[in-house]
PDB file of N, CA and C in Angstrom:
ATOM      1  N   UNK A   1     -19.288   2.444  38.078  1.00  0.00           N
ATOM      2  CA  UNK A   1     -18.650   3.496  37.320  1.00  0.00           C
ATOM      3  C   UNK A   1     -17.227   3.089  36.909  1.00  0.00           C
ATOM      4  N   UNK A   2     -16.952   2.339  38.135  1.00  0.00           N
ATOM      5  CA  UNK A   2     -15.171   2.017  37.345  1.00  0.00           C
ATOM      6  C   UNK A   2     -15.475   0.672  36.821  1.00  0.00           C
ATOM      7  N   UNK A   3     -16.776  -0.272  36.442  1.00  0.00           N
ATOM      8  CA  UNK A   3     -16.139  -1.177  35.705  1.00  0.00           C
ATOM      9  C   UNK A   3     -16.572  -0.679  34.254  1.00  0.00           C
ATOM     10  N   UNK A   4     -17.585   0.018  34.340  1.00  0.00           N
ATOM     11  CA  UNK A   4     -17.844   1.074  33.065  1.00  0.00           C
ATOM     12  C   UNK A   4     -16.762   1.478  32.193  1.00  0.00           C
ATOM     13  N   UNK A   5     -15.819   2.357  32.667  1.00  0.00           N
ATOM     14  CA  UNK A   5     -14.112   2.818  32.663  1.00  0.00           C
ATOM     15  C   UNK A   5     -13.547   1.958  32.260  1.00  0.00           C
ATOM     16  N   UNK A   6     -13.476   0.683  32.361  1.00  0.00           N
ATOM     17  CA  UNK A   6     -12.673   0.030  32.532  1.00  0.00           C
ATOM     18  C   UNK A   6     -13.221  -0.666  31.068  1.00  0.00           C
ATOM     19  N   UNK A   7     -14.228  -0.780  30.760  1.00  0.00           N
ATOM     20  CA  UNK A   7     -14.850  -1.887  29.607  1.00  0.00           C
ATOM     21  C   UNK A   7     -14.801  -0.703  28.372  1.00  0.00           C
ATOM     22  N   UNK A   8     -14.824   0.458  28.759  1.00  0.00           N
ATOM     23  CA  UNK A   8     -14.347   1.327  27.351  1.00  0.00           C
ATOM     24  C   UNK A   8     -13.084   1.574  27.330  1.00  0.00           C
ATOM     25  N   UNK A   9     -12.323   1.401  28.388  1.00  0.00           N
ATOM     26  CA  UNK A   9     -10.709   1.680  27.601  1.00  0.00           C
ATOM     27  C   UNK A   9     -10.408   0.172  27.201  1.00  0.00           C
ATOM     28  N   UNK A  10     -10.894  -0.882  27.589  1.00  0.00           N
ATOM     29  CA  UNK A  10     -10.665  -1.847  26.707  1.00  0.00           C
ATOM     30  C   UNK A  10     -10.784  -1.693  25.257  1.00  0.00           C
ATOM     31  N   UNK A  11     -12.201  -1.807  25.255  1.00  0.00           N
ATOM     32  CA  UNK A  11     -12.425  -1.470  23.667  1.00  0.00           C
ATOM     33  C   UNK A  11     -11.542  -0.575  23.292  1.00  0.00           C
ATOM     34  N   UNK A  12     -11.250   0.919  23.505  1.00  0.00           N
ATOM     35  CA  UNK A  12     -10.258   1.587  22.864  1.00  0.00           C
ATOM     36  C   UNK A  12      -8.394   0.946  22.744  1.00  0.00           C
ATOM     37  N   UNK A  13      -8.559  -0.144  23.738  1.00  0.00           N
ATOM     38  CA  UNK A  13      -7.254  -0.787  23.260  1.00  0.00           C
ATOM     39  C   UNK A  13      -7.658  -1.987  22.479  1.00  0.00           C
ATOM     40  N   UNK A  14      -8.492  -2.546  22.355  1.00  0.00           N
ATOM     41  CA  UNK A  14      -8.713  -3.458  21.510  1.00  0.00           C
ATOM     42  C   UNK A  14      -8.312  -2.498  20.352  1.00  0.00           C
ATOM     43  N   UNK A  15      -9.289  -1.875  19.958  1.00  0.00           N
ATOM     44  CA  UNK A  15      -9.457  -1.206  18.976  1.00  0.00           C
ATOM     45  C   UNK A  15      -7.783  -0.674  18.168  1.00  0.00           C
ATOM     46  N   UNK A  16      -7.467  -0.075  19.108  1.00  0.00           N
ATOM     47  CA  UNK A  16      -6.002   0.655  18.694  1.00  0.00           C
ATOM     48  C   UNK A  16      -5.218  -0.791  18.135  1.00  0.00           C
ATOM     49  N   UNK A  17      -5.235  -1.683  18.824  1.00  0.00           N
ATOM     50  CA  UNK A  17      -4.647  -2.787  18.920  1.00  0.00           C
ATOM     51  C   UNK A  17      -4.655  -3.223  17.344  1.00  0.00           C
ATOM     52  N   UNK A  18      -5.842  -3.407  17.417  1.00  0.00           N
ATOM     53  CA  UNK A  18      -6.449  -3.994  15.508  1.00  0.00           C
ATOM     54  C   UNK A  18      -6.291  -2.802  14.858  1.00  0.00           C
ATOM     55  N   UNK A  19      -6.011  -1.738  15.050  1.00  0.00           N
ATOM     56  CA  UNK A  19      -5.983  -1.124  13.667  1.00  0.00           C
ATOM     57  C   UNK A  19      -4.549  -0.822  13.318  1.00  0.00           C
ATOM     58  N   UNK A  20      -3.060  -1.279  14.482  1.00  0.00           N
ATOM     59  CA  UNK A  20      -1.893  -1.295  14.420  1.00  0.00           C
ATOM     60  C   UNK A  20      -1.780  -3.064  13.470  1.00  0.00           C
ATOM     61  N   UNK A  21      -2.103  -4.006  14.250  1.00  0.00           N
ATOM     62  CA  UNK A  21      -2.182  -5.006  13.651  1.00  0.00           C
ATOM     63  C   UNK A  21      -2.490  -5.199  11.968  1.00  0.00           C
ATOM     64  N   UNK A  22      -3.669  -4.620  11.084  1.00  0.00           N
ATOM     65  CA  UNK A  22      -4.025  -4.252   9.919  1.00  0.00           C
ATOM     66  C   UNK A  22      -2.647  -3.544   9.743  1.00  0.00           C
ATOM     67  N   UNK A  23      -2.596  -2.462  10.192  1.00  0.00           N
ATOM     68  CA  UNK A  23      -1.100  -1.636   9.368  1.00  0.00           C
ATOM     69  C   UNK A  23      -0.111  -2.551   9.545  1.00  0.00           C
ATOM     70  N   UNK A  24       0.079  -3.098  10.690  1.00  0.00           N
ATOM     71  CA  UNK A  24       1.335  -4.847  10.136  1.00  0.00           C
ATOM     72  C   UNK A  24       1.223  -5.849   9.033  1.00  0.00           C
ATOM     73  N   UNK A  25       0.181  -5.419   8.771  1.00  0.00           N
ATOM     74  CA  UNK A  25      -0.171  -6.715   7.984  1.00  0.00           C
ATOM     75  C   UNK A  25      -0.251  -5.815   6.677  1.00  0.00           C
ATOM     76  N   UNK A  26      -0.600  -4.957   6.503  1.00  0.00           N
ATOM     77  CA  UNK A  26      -0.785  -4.285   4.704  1.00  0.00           C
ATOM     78  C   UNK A  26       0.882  -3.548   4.356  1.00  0.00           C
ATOM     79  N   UNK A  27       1.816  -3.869   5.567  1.00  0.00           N
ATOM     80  CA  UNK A  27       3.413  -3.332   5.326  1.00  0.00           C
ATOM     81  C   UNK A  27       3.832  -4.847   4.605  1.00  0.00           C
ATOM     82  N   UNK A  28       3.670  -6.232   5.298  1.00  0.00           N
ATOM     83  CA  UNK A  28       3.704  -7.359   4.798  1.00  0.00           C
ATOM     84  C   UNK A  28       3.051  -7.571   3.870  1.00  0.00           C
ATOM     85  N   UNK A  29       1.661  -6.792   3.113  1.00  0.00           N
ATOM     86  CA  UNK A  29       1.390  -7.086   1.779  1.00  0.00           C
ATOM     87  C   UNK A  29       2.481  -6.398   0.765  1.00  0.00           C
ATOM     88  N   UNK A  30       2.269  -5.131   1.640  1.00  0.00           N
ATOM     89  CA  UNK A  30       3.125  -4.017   0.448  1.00  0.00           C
ATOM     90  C   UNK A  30       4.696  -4.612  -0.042  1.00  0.00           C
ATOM     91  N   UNK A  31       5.318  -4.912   1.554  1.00  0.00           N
ATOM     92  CA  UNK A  31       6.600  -5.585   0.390  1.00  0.00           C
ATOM     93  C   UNK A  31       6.539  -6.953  -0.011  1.00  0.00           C
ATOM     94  N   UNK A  32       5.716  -7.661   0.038  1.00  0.00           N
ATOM     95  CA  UNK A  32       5.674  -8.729  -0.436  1.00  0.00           C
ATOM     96  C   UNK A  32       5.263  -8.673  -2.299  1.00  0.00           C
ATOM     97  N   UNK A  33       5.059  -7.346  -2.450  1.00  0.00           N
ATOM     98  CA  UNK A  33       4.691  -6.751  -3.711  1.00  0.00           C
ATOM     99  C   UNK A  33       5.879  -6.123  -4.304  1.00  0.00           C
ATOM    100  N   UNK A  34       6.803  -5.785  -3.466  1.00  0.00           N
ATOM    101  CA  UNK A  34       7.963  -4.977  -3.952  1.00  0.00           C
ATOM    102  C   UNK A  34       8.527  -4.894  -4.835  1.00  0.00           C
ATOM    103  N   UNK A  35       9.218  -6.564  -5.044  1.00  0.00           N
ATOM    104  CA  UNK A  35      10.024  -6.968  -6.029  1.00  0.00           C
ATOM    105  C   UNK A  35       9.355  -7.025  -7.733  1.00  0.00           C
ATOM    106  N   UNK A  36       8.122  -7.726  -7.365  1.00  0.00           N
ATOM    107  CA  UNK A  36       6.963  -7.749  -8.778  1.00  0.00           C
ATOM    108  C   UNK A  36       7.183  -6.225  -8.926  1.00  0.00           C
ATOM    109  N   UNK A  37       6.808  -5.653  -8.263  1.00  0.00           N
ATOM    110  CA  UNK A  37       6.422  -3.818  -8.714  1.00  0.00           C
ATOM    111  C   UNK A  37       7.514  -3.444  -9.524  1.00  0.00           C
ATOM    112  N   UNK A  38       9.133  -3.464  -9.119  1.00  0.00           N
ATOM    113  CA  UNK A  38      10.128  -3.126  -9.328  1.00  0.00           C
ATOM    114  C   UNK A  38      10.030  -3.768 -10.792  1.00  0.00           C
ATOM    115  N   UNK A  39      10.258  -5.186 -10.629  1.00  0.00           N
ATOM    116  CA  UNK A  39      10.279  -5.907 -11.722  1.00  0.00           C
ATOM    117  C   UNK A  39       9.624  -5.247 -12.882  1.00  0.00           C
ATOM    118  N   UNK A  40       8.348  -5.280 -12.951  1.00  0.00           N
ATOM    119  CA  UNK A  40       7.450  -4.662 -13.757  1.00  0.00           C
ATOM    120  C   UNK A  40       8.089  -3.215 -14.329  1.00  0.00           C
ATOM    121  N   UNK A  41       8.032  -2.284 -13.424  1.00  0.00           N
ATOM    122  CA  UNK A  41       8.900  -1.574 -13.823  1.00  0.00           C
ATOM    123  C   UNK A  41       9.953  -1.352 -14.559  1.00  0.00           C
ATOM    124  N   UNK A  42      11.116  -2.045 -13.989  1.00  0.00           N
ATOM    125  CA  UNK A  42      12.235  -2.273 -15.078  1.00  0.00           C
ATOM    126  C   UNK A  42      11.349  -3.082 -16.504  1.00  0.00           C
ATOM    127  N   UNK A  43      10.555  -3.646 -16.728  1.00  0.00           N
ATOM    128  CA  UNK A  43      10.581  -3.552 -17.901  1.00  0.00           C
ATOM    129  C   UNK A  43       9.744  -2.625 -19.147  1.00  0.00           C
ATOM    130  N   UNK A  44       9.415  -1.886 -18.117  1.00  0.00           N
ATOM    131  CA  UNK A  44       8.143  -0.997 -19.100  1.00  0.00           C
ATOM    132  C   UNK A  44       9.615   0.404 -19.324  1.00  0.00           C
ATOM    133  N   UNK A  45      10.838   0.553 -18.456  1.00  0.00           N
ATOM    134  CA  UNK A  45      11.531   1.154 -18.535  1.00  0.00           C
ATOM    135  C   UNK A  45      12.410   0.132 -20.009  1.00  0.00           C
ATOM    136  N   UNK A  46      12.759  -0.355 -19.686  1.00  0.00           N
ATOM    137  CA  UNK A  46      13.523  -1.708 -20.885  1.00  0.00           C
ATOM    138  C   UNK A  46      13.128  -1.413 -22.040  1.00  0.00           C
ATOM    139  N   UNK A  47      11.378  -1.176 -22.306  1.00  0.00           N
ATOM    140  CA  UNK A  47      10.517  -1.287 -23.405  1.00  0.00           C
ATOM    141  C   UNK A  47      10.131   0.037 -23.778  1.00  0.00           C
ATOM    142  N   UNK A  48      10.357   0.925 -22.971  1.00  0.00           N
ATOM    143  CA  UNK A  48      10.659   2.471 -23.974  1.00  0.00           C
ATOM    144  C   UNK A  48      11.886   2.922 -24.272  1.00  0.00           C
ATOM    145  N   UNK A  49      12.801   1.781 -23.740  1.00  0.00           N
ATOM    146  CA  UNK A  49      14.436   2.013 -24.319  1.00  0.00           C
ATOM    147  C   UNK A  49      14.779   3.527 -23.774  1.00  0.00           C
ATOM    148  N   UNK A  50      14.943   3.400 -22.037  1.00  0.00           N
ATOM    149  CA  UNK A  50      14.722   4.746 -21.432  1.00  0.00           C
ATOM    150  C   UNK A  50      16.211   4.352 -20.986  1.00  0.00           C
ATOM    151  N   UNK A  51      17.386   5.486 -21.266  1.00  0.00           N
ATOM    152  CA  UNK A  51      18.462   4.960 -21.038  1.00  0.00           C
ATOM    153  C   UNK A  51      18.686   6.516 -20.581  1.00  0.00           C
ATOM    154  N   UNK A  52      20.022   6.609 -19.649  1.00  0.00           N
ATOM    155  CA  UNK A  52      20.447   7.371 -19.509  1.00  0.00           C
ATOM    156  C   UNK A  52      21.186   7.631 -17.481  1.00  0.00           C
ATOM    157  N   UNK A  53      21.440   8.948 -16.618  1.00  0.00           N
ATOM    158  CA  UNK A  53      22.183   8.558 -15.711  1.00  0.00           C
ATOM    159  C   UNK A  53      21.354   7.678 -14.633  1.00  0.00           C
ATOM    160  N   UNK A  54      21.923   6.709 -13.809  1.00  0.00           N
ATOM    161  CA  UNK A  54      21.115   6.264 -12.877  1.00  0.00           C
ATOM    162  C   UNK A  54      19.980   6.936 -11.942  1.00  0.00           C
ATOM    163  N   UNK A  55      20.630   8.325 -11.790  1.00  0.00           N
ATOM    164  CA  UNK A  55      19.072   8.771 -11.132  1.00  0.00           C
ATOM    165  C   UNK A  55      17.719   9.436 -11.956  1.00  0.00           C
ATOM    166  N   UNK A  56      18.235   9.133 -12.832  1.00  0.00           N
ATOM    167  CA  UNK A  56      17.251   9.717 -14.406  1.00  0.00           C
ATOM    168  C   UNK A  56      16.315   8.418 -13.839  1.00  0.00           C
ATOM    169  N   UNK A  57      16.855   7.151 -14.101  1.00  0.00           N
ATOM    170  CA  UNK A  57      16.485   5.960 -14.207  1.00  0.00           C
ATOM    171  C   UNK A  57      15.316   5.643 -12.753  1.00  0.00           C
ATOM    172  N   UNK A  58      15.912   6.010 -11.876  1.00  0.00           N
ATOM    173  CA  UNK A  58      15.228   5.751 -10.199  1.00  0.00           C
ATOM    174  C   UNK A  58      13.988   7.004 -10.323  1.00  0.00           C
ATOM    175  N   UNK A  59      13.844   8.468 -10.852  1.00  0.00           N
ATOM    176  CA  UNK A  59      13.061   9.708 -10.784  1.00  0.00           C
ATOM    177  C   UNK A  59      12.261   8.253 -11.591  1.00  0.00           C
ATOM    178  N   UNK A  60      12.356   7.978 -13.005  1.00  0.00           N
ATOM    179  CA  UNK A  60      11.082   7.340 -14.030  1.00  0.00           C
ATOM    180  C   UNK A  60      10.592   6.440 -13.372  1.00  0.00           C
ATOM    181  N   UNK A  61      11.050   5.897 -12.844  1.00  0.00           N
ATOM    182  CA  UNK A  61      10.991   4.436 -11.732  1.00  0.00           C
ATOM    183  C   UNK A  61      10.125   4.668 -10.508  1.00  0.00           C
ATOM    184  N   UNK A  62      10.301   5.940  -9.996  1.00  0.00           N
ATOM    185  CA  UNK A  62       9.363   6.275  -8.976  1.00  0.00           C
ATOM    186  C   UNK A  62       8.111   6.646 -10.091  1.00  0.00           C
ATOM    187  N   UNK A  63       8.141   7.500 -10.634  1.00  0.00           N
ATOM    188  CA  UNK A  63       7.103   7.980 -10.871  1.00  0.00           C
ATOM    189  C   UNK A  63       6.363   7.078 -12.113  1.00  0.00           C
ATOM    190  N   UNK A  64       6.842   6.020 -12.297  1.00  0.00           N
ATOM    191  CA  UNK A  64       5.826   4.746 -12.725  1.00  0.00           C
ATOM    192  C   UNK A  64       5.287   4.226 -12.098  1.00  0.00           C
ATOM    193  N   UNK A  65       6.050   3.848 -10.645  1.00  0.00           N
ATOM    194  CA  UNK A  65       5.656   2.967  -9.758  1.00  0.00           C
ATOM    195  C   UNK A  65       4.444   4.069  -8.692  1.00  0.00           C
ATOM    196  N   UNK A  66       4.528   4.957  -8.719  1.00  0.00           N
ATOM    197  CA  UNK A  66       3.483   6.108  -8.086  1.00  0.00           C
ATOM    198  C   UNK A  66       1.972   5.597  -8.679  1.00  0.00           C
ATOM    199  N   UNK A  67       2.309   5.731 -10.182  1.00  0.00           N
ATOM    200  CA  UNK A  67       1.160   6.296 -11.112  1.00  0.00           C
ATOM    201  C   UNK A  67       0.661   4.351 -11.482  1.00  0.00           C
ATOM    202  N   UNK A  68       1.182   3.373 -11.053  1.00  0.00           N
ATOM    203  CA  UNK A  68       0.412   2.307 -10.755  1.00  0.00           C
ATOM    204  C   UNK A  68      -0.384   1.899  -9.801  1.00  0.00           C
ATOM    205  N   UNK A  69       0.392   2.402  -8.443  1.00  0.00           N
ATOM    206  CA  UNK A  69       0.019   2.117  -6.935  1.00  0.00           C
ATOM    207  C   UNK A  69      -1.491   3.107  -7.085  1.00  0.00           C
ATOM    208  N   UNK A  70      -1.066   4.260  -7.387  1.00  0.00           N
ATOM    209  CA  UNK A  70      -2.745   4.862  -7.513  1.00  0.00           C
ATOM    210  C   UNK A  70      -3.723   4.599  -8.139  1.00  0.00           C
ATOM    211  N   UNK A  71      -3.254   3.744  -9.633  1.00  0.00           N
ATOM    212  CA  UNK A  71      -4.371   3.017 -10.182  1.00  0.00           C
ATOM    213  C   UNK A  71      -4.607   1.985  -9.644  1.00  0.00           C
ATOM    214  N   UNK A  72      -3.872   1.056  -8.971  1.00  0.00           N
ATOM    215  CA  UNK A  72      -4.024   0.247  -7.909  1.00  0.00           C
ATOM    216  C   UNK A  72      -4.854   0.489  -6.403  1.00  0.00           C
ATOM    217  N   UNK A  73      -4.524   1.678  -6.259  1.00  0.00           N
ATOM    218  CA  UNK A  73      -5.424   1.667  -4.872  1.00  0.00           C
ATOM    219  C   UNK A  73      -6.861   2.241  -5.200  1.00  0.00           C
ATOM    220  N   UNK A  74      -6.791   3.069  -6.721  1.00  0.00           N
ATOM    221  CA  UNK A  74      -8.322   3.590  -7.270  1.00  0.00           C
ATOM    222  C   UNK A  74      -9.294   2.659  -7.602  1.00  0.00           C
ATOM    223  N   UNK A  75      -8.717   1.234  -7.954  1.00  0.00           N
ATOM    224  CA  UNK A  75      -9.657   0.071  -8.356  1.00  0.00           C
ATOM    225  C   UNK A  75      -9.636  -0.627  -7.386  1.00  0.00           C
ATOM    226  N   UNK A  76      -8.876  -0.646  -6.121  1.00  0.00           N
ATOM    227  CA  UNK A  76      -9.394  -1.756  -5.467  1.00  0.00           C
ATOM    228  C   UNK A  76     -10.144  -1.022  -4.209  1.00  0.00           C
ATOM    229  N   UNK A  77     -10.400   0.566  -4.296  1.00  0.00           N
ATOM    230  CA  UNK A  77     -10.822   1.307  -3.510  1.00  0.00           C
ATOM    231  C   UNK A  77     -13.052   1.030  -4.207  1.00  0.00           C
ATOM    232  N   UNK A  78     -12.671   1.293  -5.466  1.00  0.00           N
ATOM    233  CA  UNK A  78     -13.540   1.176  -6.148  1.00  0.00           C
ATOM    234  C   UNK A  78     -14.877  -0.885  -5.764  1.00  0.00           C
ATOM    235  N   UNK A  79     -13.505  -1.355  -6.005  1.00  0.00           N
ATOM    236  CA  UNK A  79     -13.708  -2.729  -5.787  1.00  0.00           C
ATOM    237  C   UNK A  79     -14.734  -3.273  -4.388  1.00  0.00           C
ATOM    238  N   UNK A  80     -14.081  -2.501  -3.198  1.00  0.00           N
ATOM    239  CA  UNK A  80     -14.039  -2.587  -2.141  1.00  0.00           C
ATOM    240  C   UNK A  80     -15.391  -1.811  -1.444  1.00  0.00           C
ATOM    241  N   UNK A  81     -16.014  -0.699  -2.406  1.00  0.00           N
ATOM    242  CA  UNK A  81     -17.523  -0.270  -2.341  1.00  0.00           C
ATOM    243  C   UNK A  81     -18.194  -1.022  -3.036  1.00  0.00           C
ATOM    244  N   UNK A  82     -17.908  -1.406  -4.260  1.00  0.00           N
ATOM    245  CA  UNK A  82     -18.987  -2.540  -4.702  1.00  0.00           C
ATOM    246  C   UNK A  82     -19.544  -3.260  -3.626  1.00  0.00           C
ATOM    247  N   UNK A  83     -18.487  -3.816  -3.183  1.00  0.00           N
ATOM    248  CA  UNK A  83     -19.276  -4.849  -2.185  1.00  0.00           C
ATOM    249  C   UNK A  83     -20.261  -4.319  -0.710  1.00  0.00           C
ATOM    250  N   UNK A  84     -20.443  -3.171  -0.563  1.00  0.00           N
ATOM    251  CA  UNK A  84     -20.657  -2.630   0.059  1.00  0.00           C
ATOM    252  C   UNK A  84     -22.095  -2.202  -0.018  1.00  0.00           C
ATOM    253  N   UNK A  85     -22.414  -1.967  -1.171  1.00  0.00           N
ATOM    254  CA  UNK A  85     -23.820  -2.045  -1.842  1.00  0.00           C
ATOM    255  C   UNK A  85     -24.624  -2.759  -1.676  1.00  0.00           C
TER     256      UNK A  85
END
């Protein structure tokens, strides 16, 4: 009975273990994306000649960079059932 105990709270720390590990690792994708994202950004801001006070500039900036990340996570969410099939 206790080595029973003992071989499922493993697994539940394995487990916890790897699914902290994955969230380390998709924080190291995410900013390793940062700068491109930003980048990109500033120029789709550049290219509608969106001028005006700096936090005008950071509100458009978020909410470009929102409305990519969700088309971003909708296709690779999409992507990611294909293969699943």
């Amino acid at each position: 009975m206790v080595a029973e105990k003992l071989r499922e709270f493993e697994k539940r720390v394995k487990n916890r273990v790897s699914i902290a590990l994955a969230g380390a690792f998709a924080l190291v994708i995410a900013l390793s994306w940062n700068e491109a994202i930003k980048e990109v950004v500033s120029d789709i801001i550049g290219y509608l000649n969106i001028v005006g006070p700096t936090y005008y500039y950071k509100i458009i900036a978020a909410i470009i960079t929102t409305i990519i990340g969700v088309l971003g996570i909708m296709y690779f969410s999409k992507w990611s059932e294909d293969g699943k099939k």
